[in-house]
Protein backbone atom coordinates (compact mmCIF):
# COMPACT_ATOMS: atom_id res chain seq x y z
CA UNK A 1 92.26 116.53 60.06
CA UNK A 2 88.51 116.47 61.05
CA UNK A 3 88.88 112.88 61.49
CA UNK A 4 91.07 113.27 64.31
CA UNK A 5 89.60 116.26 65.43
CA UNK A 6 86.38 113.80 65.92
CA UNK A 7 88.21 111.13 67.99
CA UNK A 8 90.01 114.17 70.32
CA UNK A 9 86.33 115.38 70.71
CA UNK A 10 84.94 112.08 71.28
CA UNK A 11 87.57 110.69 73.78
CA UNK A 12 86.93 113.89 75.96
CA UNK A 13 83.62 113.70 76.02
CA UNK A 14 84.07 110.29 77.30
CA UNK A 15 86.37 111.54 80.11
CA UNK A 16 84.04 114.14 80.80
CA UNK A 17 81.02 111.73 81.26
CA UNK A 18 83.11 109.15 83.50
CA UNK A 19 84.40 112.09 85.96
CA UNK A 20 80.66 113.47 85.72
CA UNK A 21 79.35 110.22 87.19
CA UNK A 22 82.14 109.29 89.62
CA UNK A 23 82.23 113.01 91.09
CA UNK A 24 78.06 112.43 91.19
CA UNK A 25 78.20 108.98 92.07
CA UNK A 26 75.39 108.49 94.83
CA UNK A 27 76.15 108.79 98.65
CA UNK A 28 75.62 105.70 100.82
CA UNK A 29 73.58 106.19 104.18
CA UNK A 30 74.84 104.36 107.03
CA UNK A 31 73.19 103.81 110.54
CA UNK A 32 75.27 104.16 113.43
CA UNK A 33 72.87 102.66 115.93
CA UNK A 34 74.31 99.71 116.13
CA UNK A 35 78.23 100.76 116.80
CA UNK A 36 80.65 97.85 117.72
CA UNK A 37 81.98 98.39 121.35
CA UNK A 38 85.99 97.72 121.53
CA UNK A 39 87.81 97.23 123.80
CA UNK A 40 90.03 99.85 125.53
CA UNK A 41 93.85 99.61 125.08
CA UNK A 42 95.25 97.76 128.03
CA UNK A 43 99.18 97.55 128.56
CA UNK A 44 100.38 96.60 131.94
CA UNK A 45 103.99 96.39 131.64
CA UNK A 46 104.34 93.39 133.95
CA UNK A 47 106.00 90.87 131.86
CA UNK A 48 106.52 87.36 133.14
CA UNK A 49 110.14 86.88 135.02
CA UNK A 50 110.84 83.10 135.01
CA UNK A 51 113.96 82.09 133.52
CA UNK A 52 112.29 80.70 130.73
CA UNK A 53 110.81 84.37 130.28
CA UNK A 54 113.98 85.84 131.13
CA UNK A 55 115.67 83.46 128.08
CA UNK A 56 113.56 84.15 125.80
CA UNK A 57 112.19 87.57 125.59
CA UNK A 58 115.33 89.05 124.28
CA UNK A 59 115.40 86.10 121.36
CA UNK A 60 111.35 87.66 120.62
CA UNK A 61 113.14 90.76 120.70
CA UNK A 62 116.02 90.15 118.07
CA UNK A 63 113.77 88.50 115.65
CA UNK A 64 111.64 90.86 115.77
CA UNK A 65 114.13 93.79 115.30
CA UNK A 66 115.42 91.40 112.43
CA UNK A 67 112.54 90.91 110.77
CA UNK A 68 110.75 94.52 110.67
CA UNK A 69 114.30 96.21 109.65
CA UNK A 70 113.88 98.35 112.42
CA UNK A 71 116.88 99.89 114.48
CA UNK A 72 116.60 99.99 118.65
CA UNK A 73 116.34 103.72 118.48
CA UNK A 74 112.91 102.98 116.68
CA UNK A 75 112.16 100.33 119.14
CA UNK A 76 112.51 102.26 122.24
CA UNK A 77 110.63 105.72 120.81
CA UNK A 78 107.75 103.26 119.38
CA UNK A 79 106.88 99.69 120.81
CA UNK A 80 105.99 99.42 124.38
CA UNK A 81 106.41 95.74 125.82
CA UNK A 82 103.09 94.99 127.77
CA UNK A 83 102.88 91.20 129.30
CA UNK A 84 104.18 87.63 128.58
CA UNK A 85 103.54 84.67 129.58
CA UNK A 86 104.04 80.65 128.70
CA UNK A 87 101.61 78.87 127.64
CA UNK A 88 101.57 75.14 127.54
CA UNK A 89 99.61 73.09 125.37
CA UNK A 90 99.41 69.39 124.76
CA UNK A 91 102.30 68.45 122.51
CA UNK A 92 104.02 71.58 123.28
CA UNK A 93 105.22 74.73 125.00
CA UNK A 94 105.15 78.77 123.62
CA UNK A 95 105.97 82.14 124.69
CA UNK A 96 103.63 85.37 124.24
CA UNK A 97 104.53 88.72 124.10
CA UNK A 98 102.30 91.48 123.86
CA UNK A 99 103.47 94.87 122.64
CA UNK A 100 101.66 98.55 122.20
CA UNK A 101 102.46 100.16 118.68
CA UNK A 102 102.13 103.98 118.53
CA UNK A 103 102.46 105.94 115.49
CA UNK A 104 101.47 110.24 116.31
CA UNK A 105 97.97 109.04 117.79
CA UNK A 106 97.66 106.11 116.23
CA UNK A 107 97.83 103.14 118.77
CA UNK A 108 97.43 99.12 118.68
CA UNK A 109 98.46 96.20 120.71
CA UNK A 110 99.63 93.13 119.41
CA UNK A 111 100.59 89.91 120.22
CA UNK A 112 103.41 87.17 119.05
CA UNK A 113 103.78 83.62 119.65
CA UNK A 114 106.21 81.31 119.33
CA UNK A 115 106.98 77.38 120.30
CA UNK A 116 110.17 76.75 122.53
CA UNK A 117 109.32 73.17 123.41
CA UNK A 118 107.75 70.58 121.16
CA UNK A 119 107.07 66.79 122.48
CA UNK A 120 107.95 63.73 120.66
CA UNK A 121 103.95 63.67 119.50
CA UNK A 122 105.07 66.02 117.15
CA UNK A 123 107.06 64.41 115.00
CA UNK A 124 105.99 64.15 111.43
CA UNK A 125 104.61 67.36 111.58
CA UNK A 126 105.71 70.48 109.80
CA UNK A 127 108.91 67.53 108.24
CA UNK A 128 110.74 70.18 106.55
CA UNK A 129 111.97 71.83 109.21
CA UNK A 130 114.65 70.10 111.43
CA UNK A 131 113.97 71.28 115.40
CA UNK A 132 114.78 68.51 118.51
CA UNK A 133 111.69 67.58 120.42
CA UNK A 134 111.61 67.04 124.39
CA UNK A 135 114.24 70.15 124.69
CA UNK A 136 114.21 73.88 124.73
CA UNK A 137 114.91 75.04 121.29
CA UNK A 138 117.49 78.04 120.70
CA UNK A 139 116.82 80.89 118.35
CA UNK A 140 117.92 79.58 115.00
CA UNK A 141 115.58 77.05 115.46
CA UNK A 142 112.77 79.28 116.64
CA UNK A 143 113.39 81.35 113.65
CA UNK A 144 112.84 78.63 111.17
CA UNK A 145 109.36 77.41 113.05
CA UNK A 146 108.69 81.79 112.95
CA UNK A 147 109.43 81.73 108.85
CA UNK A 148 107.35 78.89 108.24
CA UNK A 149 104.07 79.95 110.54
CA UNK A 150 104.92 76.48 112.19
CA UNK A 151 103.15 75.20 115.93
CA UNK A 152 101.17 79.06 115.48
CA UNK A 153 104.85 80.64 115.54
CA UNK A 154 104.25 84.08 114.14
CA UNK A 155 105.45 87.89 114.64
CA UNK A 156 103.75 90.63 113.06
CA UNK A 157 105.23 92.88 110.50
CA UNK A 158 105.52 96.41 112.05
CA UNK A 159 106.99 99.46 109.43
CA UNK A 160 109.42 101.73 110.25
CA UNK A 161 106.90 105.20 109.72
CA UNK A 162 108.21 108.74 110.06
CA UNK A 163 104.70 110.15 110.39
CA UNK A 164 100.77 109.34 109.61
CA UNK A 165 98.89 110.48 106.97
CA UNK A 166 96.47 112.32 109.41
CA UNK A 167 96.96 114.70 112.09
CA UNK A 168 94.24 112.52 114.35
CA UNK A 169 91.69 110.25 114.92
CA UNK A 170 89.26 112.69 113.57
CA UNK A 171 90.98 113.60 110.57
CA UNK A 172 91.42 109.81 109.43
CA UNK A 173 87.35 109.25 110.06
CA UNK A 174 86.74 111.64 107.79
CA UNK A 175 88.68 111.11 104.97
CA UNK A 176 87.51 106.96 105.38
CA UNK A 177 84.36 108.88 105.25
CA UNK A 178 84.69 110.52 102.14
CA UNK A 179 86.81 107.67 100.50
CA UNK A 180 84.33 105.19 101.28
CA UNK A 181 81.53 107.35 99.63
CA UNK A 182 79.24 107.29 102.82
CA UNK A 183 77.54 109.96 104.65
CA UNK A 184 78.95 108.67 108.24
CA UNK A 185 80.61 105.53 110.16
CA UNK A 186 81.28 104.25 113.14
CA UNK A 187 84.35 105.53 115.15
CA UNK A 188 86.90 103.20 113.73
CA UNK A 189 89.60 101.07 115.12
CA UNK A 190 93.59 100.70 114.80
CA UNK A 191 94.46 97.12 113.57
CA UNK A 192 97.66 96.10 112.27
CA UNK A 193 97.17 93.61 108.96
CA UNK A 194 97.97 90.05 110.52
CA UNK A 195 100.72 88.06 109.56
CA UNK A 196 100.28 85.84 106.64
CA UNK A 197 103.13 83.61 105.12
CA UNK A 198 101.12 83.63 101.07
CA UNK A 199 100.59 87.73 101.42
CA UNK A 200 102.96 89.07 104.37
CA UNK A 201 101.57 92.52 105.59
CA UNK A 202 103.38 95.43 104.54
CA UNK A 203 103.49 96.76 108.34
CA UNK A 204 101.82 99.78 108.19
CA UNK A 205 98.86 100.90 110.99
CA UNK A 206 95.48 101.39 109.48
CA UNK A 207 91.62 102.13 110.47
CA UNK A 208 88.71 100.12 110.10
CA UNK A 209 85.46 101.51 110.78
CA UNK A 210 81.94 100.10 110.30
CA UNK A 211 78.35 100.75 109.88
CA UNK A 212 74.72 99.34 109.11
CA UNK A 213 72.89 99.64 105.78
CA UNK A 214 69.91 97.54 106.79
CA UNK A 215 69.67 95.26 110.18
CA UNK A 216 66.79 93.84 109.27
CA UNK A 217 68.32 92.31 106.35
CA UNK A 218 71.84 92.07 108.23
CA UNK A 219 73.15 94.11 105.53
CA UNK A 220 76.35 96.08 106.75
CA UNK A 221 79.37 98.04 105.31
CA UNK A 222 83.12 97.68 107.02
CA UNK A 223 85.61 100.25 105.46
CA UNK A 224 89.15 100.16 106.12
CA UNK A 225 92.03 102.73 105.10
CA UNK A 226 95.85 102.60 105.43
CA UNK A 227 96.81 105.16 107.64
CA UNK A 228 100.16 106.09 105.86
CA UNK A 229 99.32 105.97 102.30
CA UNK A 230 95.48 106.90 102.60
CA UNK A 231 94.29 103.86 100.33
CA UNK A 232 90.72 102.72 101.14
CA UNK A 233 88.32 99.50 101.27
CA UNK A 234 85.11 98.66 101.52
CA UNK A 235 83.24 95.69 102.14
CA UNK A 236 79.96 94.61 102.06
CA UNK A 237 79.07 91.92 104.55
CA UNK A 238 77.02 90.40 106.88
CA UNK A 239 76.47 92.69 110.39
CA UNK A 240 75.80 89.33 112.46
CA UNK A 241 77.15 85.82 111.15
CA UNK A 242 75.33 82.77 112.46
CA UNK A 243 76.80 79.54 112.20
């Protein structure tokens, strides 16, 4: 009986100790003199009207309704269609779309790509997948170059989300805040995970927000925090990279 009474004792004193330190663990300063600038949210709503555009916008559309599980009724309350436009490049021809996300007051545009045209130069490349070249491709074959990140054919993974974790901007800053173990940060910014075929992104918006520890010795902190779930980040890198 005392034996065991002298492990209980033990192994509590060893929780106490751990919570002890990690409720007393040390708060990092941060300077906020040096606060990135970004950019401000633009979304025109002129999209491109060529028949090319005109084909295939509603394919973007589909696949991405397809491929995010989301219904139209989602779509339409949620995603705001900004521009597109074709882009040609030298073995090859793609469509852009950029779209606004908004969750409550959390907002982000973002773009997808995807190859319609491919020239004869690119044979060889990407030889599992089966598309003509010197023709417009239809959608099954756009979805296969989409699944396998082929000719920079990508769309980002966007989560159906009832609500956010936090009521606003300011509420999400300071929870990063605290989470991060900081005294402050730079206002942050709402990024969407980009799409990766090894790790896809689970969809969900979240905040990234930044700060010095020492510019002298380029010596910076970047903190980022999932805006549904409330998981945090941090990194420690380099404010200025020089190649």
């Amino acid at each position: 009986m005392k034996r065991i009474s002298f492990v209980s004792l033990l192994l509590l004193l060893i929780f106490s100790c751990s919570k002890t330190t990690e409720e007393n663990q040390e708060i990092i300063k941060v300077d906020t003199s040096h606060c990135p600038i970004y950019d401000a949210l633009v979304c025109s709503g002129i999209l491109c009207q060529s028949d090319t555009c005109q084909t295939y916008f509603p394919i973007w559309k589909n696949q991405f309704l397809i491929r995010n599980q989301m219904s139209q009724n989602y779509f339409n309350s949620r995603i705001t269609p900004c521009s597109s436009k074709i882009v040609n490049w030298v073995d090859g021809i793609s469509i852009e779309i950029s779209y606004k996300v908004k969750t409550d007051w959390a907002e982000a545009v973002l773009t997808d790509r995807f190859a319609i045209w491919l020239s004869k130069t690119t044979i060889g490349l990407y030889p599992s997948i089966d598309v003509p070249r010197n023709t417009l491709l239809n959608e099954d074959q756009i979805s296969s170059l989409i699944t396998s990140f082929a000719f920079s054919s990508s769309i980002n993974s966007v989560a159906t989300i009832g609500h956010l974790k936090y009521s606003s901007l300011q509420e999400a800053m300071k929870a990063l805040i605290v989470a991060s173990k900081v005294d402050t940060l730079c206002t942050g910014n709402v990024f969407f995970q980009s799409p990766n075929l090894s790790a896809p992104p689970i969809g969900d918006p979240f905040i990234e927000a930044s700060g010095t520890l020492n510019w002298e010795e380029n010596k910076c902190i970047t903190c980022q925090m999932n805006l549904v779930t409330g998981e945090a980040d941090v990194f420690y890198n380099n404010c200025i990279f020089i190649l």
